[in-house]
Protein backbone atom coordinates (compact mmCIF):
# COMPACT_ATOMS: atom_id res chain seq x y z
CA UNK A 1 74.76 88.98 20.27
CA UNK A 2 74.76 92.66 21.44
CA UNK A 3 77.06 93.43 18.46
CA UNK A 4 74.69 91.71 16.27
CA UNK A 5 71.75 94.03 17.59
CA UNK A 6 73.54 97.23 16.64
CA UNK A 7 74.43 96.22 13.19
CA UNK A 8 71.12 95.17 12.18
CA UNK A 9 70.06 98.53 13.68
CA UNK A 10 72.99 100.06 11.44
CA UNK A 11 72.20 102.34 8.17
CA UNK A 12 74.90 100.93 6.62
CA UNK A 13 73.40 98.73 4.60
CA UNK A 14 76.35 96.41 4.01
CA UNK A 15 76.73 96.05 7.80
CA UNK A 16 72.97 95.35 8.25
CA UNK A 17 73.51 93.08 5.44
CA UNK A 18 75.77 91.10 6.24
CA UNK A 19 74.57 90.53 10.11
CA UNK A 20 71.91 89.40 9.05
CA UNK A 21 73.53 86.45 6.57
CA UNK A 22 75.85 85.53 9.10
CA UNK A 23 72.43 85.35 11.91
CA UNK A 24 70.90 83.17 8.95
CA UNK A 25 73.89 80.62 8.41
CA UNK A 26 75.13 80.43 11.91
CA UNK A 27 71.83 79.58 13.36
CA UNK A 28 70.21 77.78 10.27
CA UNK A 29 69.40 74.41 11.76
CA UNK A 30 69.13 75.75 15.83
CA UNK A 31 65.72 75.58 17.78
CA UNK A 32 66.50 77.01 21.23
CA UNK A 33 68.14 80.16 21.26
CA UNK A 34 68.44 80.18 25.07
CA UNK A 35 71.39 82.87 25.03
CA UNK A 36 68.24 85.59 24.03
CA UNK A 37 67.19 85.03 27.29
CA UNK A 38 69.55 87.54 28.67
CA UNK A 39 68.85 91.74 28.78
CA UNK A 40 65.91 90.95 26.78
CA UNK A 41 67.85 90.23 23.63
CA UNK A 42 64.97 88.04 22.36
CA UNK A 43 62.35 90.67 22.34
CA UNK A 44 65.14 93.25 20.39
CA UNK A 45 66.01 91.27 17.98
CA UNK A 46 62.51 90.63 17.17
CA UNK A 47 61.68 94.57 16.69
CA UNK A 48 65.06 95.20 15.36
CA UNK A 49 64.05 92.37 12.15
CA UNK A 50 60.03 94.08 11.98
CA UNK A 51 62.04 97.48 11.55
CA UNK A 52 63.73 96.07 8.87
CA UNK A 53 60.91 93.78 7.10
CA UNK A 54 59.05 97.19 7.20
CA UNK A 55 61.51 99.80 5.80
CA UNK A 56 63.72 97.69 3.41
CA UNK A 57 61.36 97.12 0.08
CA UNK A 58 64.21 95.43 -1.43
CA UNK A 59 63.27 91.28 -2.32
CA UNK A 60 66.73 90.14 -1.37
CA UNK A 61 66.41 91.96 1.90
CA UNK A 62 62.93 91.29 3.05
CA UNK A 63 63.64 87.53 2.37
CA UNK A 64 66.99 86.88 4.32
CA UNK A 65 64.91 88.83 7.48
CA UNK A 66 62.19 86.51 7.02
CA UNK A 67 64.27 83.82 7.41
CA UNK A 68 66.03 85.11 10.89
CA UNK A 69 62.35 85.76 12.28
CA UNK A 70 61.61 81.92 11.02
CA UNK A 71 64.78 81.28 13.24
CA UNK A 72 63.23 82.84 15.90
CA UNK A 73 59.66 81.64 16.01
CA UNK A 74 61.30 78.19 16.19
CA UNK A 75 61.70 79.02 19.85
CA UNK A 76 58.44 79.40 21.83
CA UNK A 77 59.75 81.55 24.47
CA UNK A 78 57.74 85.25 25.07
CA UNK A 79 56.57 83.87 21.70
CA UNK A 80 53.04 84.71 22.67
CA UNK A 81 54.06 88.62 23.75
CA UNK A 82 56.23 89.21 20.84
CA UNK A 83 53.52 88.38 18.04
CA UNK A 84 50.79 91.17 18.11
CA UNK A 85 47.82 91.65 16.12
CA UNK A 86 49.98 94.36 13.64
CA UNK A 87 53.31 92.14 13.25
CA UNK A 88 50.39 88.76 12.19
CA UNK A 89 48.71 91.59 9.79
CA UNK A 90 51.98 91.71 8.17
CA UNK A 91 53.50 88.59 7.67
CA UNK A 92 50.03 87.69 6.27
CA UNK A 93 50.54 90.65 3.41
CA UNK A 94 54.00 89.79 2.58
CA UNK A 95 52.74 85.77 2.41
CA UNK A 96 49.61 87.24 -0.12
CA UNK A 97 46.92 86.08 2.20
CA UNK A 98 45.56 89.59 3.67
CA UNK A 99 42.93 89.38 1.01
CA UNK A 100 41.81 87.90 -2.26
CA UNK A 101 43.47 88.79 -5.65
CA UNK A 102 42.36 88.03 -8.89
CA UNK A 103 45.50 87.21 -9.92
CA UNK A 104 48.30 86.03 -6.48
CA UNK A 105 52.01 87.27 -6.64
CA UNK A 106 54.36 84.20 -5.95
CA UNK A 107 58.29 84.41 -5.06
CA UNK A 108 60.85 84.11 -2.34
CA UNK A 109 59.32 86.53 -0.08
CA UNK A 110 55.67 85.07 -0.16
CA UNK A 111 57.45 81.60 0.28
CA UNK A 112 59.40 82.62 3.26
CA UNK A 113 56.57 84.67 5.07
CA UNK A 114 53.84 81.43 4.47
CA UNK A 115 57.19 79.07 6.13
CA UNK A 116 57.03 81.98 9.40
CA UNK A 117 53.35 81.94 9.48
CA UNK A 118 53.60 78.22 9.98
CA UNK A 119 55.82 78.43 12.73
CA UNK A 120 53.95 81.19 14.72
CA UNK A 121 50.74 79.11 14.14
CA UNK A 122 52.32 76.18 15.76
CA UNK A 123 54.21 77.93 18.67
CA UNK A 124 51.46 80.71 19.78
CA UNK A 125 48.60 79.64 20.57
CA UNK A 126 47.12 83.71 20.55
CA UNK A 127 47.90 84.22 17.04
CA UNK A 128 44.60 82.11 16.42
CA UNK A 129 42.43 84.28 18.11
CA UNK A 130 44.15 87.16 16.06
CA UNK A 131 43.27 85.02 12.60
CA UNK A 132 39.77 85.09 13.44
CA UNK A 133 39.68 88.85 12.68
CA UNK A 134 41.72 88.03 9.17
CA UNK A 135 40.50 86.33 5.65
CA UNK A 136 43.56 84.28 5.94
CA UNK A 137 41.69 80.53 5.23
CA UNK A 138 39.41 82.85 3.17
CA UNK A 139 42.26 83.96 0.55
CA UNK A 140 44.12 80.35 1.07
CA UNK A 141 41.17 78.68 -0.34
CA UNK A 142 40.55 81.16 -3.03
CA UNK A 143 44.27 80.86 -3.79
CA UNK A 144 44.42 77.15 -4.34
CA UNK A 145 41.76 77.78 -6.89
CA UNK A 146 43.24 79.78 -8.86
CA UNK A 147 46.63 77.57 -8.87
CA UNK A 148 48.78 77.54 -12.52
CA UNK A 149 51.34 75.14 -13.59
CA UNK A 150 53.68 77.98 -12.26
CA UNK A 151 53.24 77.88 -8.59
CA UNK A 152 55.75 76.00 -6.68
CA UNK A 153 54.71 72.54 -5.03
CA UNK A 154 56.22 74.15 -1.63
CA UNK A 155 53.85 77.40 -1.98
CA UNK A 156 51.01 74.60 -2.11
CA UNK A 157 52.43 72.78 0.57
CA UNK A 158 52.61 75.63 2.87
CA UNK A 159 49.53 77.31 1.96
CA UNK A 160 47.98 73.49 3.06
CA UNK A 161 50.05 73.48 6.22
CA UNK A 162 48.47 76.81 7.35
CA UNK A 163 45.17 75.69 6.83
CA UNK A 164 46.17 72.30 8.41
CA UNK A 165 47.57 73.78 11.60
CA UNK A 166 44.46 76.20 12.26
CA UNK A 167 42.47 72.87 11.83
CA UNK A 168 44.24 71.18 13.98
CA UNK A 169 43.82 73.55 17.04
CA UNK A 170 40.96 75.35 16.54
CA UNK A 171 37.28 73.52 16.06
CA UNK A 172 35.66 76.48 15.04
CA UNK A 173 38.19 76.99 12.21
CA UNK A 174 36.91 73.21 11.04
CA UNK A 175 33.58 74.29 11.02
CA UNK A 176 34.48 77.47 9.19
CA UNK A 177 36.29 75.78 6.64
CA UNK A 178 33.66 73.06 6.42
CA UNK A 179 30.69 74.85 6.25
CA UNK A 180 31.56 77.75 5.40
CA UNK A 181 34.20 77.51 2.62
CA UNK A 182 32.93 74.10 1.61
CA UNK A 183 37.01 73.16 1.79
CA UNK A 184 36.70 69.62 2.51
CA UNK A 185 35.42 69.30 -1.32
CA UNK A 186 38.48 71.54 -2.53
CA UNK A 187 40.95 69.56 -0.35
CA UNK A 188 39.14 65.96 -2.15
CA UNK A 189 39.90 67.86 -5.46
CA UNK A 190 43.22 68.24 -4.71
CA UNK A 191 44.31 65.26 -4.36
CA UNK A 192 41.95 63.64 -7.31
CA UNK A 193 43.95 66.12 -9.55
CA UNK A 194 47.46 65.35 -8.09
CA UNK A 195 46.43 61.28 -9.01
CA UNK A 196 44.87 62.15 -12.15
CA UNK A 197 48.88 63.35 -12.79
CA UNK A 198 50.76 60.17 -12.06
CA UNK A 199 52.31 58.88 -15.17
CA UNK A 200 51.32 55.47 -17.01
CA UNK A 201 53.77 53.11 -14.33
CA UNK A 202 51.31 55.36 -11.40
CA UNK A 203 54.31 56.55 -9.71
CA UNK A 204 53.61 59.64 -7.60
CA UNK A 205 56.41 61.90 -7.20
CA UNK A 206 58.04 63.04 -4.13
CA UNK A 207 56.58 66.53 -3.83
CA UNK A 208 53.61 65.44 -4.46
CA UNK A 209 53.55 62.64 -2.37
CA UNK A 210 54.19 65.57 0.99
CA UNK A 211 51.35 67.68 -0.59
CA UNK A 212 48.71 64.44 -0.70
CA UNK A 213 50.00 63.54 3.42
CA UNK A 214 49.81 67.36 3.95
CA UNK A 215 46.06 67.76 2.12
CA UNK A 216 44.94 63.98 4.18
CA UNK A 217 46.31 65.52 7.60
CA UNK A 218 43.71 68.28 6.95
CA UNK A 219 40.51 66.32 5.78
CA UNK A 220 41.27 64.47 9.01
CA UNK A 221 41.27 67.41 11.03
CA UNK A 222 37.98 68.25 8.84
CA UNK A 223 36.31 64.66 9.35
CA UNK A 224 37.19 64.05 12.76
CA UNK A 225 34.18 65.05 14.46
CA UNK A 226 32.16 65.51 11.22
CA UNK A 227 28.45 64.04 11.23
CA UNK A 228 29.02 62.64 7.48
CA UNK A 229 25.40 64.13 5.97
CA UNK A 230 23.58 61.60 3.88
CA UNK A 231 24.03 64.82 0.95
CA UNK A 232 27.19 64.85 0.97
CA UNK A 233 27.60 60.59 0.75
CA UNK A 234 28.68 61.38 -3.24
CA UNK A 235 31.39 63.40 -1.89
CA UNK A 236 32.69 60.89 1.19
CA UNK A 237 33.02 57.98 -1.81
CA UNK A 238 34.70 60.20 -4.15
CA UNK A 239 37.30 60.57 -1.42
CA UNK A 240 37.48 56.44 -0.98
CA UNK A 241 37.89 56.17 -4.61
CA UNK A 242 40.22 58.73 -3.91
CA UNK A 243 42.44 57.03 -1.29
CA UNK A 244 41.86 53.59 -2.84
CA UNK A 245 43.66 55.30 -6.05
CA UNK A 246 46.47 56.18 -3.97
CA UNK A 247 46.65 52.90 -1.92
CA UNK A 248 47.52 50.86 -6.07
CA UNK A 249 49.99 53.97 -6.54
CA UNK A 250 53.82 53.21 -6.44
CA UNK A 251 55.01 55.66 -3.64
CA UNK A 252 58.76 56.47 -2.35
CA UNK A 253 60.48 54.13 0.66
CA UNK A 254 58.43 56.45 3.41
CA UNK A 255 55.06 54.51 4.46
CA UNK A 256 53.86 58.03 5.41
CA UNK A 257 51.32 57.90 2.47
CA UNK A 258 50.04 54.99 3.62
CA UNK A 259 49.80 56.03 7.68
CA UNK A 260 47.72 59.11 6.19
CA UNK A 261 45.65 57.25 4.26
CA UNK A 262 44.43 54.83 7.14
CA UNK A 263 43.86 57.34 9.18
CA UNK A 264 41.45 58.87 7.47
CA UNK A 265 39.84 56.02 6.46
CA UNK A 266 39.37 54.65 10.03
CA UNK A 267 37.37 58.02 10.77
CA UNK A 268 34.83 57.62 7.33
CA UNK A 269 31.67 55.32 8.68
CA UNK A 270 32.27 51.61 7.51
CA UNK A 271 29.11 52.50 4.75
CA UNK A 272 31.61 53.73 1.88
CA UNK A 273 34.11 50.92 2.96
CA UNK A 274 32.22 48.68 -0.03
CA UNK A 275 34.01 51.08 -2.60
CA UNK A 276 37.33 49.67 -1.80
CA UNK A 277 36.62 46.56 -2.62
CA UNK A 278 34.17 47.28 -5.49
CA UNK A 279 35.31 46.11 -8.97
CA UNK A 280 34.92 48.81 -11.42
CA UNK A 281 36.81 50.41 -15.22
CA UNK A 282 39.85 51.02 -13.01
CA UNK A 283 40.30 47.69 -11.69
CA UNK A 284 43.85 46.20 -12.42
CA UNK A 285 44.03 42.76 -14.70
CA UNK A 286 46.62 41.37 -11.86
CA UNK A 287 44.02 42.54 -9.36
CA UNK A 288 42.87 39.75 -6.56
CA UNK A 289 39.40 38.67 -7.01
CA UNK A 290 37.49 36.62 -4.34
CA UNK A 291 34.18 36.28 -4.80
CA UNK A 292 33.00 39.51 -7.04
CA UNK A 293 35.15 41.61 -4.88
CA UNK A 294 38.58 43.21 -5.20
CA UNK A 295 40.92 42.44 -2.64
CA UNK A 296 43.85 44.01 -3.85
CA UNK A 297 43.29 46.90 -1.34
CA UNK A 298 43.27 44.44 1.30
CA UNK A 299 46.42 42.68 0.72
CA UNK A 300 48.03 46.35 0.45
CA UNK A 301 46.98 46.47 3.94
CA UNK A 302 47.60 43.42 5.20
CA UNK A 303 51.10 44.24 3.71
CA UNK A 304 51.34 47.46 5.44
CA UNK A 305 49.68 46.13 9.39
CA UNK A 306 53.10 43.52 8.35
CA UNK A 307 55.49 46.35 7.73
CA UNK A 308 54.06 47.65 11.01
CA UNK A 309 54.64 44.62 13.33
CA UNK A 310 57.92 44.77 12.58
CA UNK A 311 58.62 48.20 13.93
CA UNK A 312 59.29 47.73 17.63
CA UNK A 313 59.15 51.05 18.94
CA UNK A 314 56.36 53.37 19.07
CA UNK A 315 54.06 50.98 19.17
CA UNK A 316 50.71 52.84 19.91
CA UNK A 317 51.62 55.51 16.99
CA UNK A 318 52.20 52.66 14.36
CA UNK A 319 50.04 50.11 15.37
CA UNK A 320 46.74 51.66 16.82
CA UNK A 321 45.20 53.49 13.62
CA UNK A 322 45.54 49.97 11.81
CA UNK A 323 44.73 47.50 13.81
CA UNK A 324 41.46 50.07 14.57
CA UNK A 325 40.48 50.19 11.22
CA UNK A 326 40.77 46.34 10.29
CA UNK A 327 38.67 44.97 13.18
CA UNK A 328 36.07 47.89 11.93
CA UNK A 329 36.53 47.06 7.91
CA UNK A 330 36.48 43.24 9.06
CA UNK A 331 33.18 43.76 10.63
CA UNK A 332 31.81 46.07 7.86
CA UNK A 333 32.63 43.42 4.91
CA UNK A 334 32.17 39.95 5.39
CA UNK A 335 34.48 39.05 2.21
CA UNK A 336 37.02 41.01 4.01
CA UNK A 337 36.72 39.44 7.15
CA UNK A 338 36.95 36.10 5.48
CA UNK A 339 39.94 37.12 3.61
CA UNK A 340 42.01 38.98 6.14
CA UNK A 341 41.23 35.52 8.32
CA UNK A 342 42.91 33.46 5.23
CA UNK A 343 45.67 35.33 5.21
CA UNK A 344 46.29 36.00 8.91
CA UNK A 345 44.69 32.89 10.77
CA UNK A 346 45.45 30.25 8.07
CA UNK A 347 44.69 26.27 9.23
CA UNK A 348 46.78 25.40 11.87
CA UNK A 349 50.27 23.87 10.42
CA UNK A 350 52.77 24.35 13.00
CA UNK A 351 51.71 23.15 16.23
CA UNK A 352 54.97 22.98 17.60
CA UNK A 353 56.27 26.69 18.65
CA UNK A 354 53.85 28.99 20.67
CA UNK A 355 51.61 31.01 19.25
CA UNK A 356 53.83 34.11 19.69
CA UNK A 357 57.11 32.77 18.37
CA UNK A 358 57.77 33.22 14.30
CA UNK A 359 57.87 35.47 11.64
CA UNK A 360 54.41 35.46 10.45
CA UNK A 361 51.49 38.35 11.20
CA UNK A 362 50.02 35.62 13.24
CA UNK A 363 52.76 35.05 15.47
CA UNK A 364 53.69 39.20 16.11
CA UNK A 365 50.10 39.84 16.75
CA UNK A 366 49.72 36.97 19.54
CA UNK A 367 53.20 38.44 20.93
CA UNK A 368 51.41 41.72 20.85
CA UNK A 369 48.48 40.06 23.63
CA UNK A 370 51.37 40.26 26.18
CA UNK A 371 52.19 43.97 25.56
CA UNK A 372 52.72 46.41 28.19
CA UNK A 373 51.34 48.97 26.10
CA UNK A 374 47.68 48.24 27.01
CA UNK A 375 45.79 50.02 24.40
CA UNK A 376 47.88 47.95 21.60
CA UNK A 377 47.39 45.07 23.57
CA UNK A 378 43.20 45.38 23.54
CA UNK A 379 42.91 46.26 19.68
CA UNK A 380 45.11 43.33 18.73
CA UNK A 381 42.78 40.65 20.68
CA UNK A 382 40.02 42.38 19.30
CA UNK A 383 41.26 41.72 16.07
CA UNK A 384 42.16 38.87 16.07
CA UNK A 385 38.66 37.86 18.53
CA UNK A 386 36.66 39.41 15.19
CA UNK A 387 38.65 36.92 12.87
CA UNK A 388 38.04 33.80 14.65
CA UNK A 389 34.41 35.36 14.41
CA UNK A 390 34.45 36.05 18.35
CA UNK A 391 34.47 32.22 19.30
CA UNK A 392 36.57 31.52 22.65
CA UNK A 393 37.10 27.72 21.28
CA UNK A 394 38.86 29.18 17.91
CA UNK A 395 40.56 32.24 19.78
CA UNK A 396 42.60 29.77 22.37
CA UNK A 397 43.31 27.11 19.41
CA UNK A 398 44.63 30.14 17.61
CA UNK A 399 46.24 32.04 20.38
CA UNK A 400 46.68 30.02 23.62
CA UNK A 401 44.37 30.37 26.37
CA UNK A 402 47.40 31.90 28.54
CA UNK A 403 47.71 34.82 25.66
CA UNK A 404 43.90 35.58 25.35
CA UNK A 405 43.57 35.07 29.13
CA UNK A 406 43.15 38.96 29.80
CA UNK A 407 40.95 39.77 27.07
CA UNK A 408 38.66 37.19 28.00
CA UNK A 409 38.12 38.21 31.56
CA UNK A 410 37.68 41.85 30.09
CA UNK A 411 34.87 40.81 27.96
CA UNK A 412 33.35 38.47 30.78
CA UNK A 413 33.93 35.75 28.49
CA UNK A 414 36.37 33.28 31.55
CA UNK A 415 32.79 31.87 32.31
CA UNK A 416 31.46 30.75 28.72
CA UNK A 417 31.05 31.71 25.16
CA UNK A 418 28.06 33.22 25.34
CA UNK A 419 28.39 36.46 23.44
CA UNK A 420 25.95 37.34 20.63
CA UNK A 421 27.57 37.82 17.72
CA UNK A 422 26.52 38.48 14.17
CA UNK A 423 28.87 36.56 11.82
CA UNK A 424 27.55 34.17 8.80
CA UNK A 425 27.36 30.98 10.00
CA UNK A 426 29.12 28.93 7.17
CA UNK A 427 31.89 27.14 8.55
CA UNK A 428 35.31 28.43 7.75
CA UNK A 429 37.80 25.84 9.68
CA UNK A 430 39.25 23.46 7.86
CA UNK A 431 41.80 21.85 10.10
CA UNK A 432 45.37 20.71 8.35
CA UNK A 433 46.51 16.51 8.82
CA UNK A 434 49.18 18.58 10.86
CA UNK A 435 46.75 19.64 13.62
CA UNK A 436 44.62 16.84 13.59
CA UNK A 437 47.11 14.54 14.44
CA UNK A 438 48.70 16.90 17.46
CA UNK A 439 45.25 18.17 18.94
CA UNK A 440 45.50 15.94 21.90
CA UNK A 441 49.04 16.93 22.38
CA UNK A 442 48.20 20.39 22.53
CA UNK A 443 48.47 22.50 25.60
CA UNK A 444 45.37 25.05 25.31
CA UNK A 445 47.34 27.15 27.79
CA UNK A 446 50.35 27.66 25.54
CA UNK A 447 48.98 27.08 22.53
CA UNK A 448 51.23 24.47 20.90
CA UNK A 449 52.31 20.61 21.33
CA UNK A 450 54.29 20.13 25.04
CA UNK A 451 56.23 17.47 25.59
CA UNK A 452 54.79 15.00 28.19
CA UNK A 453 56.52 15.39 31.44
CA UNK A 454 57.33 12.79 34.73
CA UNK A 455 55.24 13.06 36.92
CA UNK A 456 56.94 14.90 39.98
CA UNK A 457 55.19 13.14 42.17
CA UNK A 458 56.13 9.70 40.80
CA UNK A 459 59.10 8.55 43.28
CA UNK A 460 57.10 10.91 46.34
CA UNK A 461 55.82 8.48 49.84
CA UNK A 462 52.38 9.56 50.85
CA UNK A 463 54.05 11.86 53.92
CA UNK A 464 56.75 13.61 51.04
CA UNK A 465 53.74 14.71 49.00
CA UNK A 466 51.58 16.17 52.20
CA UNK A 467 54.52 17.72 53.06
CA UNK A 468 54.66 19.59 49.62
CA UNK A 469 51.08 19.99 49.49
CA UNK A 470 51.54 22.30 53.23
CA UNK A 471 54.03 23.14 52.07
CA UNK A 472 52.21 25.11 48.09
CA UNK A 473 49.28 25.96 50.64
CA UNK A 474 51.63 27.74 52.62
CA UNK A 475 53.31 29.70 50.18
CA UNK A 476 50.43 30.62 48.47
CA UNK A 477 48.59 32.17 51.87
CA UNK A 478 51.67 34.45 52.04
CA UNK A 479 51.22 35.53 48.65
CA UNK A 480 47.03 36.52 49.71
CA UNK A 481 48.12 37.84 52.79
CA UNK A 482 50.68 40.31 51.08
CA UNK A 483 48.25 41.13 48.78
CA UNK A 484 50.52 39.69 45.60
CA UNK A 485 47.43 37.48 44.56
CA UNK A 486 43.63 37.32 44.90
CA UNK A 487 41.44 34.42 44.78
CA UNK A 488 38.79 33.95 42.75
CA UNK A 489 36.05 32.64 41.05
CA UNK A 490 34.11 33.66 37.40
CA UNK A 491 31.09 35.26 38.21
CA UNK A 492 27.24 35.12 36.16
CA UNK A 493 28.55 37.98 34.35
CA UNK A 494 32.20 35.67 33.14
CA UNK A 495 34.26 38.47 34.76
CA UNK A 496 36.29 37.35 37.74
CA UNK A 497 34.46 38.09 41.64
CA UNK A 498 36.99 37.64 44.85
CA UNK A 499 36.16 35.03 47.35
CA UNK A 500 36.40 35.25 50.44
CA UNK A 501 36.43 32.00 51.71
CA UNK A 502 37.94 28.72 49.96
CA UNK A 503 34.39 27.09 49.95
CA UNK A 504 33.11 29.13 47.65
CA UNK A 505 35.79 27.55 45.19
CA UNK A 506 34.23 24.23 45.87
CA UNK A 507 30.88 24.87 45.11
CA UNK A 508 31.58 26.57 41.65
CA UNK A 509 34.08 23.68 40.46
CA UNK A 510 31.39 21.66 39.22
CA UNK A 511 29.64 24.29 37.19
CA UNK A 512 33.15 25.70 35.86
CA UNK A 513 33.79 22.04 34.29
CA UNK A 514 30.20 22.11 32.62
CA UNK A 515 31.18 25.03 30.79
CA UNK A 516 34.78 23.66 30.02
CA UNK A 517 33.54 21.06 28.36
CA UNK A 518 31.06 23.04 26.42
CA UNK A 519 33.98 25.75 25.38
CA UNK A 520 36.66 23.25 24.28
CA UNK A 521 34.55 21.76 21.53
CA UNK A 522 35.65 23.76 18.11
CA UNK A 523 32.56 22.91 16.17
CA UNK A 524 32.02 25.70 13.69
């Protein structure tokens, strides 16, 4: 690596040259370059390549050094010391964004400094602080603009990814870009333009496909904390249209798209929500109609939570943004709540296997109630709570009391149903001949039909089953005493309340079976 320092430092200009190819190839796909730690080869390298980039005007030149310092700002060590306010000034003139232009200069060079810029954005934190004194988002914005058929889709894509990853970090940037630069609208236009494009079969292409996830990524950053002004409500359902649009569109094997699009729609208040189920001119002849409304949208979704059940890894990342925007689209739209329900929490057929066992959504949600992964765990009983219209009766015939158990005591609910809820109040169980003639068979604990069982007790003399009775008490006063289990009883507020003496069990047992009685009774 020492060798390579002196022959980019060379003024032979084949030696330079061809250093800095064979730095380009050998390191092409490496993000740690560990062995720069040494003699302060990092830092050397670094002002070796800036001596270059400033003296060599030749295209060729200035874009195979680019791509070395890209290398390098893969690696986030001294990253912060090496980038100074002069090297950022810089790469932003050799990407076209020191300032605006009537008319912007695209090629390799501008391509390859916008790809660094990226990096340095992402590894060093300073280099924000040094943008604030540039017209970098400034001269983006103006660029996109001025955008002709001839500019590349990755010169968009990067010139989005800049303004995505000072977004992302940086809250005054959103506000800048917001308020200032009015880019949300720009960003909305972008992607109304890109769908406008899709041919007659409404196929979106591949590049354009990364520039709509790349342009979505950055409204979100722009949206997140946004206080969505009543004037700009013509904007906000533009964007719906905009994302319902894309939601119909036929889109490559990645469900990227479709992750993007959700998440920004689980950050737009539940008010615009109506406009993706609205039936308007672009409304498909095989569309699904229930009711004057559109479900087609819904289904795509439905389709996609499906897609996302199946994926057992990552289960927060894939599985949160979804399941958080259909309990809050369910209890924005009635028709959708009603639907999604159909579709999801159908009348009872098979009565037989537990709740959590199958193929269907049903079935992966309930095994989802059981997750380790607690914050899945709460938004897929609240979803599925919101579908059965928050009814404890409906959520155990659904789910199994044993499944639902924790969600219950979390929402006080172990006690009674006695939550207020504001559902319509037609009836929307319909039980099949399959669960009518099982529902005494059912264990509410599992959720499904059980087999009866002898009695263990059967073939027991009186003294046998005292002895087994000591016995259970026994064990279970070693488990209290170790602190493995708790006693208790459901308190006014349905939550559970230690005890701290056995009598206390007594004297709520009679109240407890009041409400059992009252909760077990389905009528909708």
């Amino acid at each position: 690596m020492v060798d390579l320092l002196h022959q980019l430092s060379s003024e032979n200009e084949q030696v330079f040259s061809q250093a800095l190819q064979k730095f380009v190839n050998d390191y092409a796909d490496t993000m740690k370059l560990d062995f720069l730690n040494e003699n302060d080869l990092r830092t050397k390298i670094w002002d070796a390549l800036f001596i270059l980039l400033l003296n060599k005007d030749q295209e060729f030149h200035r874009t195979t050094c680019l791509r070395a310092l890209r290398i390098l700002s893969r690696d986030k060590t001294d990253i912060n010391k090496i980038i100074t306010n002069d090297r950022l000034k810089k790469i932003l003139y050799l990407s076209g964004l020191n300032e605006k232009c009537d008319e912007y200069i695209y090629n390799a060079v501008t391509q390859e400094a916008q790809k660094l810029l990226c990096n340095i954005l992402f590894n060093c934190p300073d280099t924000l602080n040094m943008l604030r004194e540039t017209k970098c988002l400034d001269v983006v914005f103006d660029r996109m603009k001025k955008y002709n058929k001839n500019v590349s889709h990755e010169t968009k894509l990067f010139d989005m990814r800049i303004v995505f990853l000072a977004t992302a970090i940086n809250h005054d940037f959103r506000d800048y870009v917001q308020d200032q630069l009015r880019g949300d609208r720009l960003l909305i236009e972008v992607i109304d333009n890109i769908s406008a494009e899709t041919n007659e079969f409404k196929t979106i292409k591949m590049e354009d496909e990364k520039l709509i996830c790349e342009t979505l990524k950055t409204l979100f950053n722009l949206f997140m904390q946004s206080q969505f002004n009543d004037e700009d409500s013509d904007m906000h359902f533009q964007m719906v249209m905009c994302l319902r649009k894309l939601l119909t569109s036929n889109k490559g094997s990645s469900d990227d798209l479709d992750s993007n699009i959700v998440n920004l729609l689980l950050i737009i208040p539940h008010k615009f929500y109506s406009k993706l189920i609205s039936i308007n001119s672009d409304t498909q002849q095989n569309a699904i109609f229930v009711h004057d409304a559109d479900m087609t949208i819904v289904q795509l979704l439905i389709d996609f939570l499906h897609i996302k059940l199946n994926i057992e890894t990552n289960l927060a990342e894939n599985l949160s943004p979804i399941l958080s925007f259909f309990i809050k689209f369910c209890k924005a739209e009635r028709l959708v709540r009603k639907y999604v329900r159909i579709q999801i929490l159908p009348p009872l057929k098979d009565v037989k296997n537990r709740p959590e066992e199958g193929p269907t959504i049903r079935n992966k949600l309930c095994k989802l109630l059981t997750s380790p992964v607690t914050n899945v765990k709460d938004l897929a009983a609240e979803f599925l709570f919101v579908l059965c219209k928050e009814k404890v009766g409906r959520m155990i015939k659904y789910t199994g009391y044993g499944n639902a158990a924790g969600m219950f005591a979390n929402k006080g609910l172990l006690g009674s149903d006695k939550m207020t809820v504001n559902y319509s109040s037609e009836s929307e169980n319909s039980d099949t001949e399959e669960y009518e003639q099982m529902k005494d068979q059912i264990n509410p604990v599992l959720g499904c039909y059980e087999k009866p069982k002898p009695n263990p007790l059967e073939n027991m003399t009186d003294e046998q089953k005292e002895y087994e009775a000591m016995k259970l008490v026994s064990l279970v006063d070693q488990l209290q005493r170790g602190g493995m289990i708790q006693p208790c009883r459901i308190g006014e507020d349905g939550k559970p309340v230690p005890i701290e003496h056995v009598l206390e069990l007594k004297k709520e047992l009679p109240k407890q079976q009041i409400n059992s009685i009252h909760n077990n009774s389905d009528s909708e």
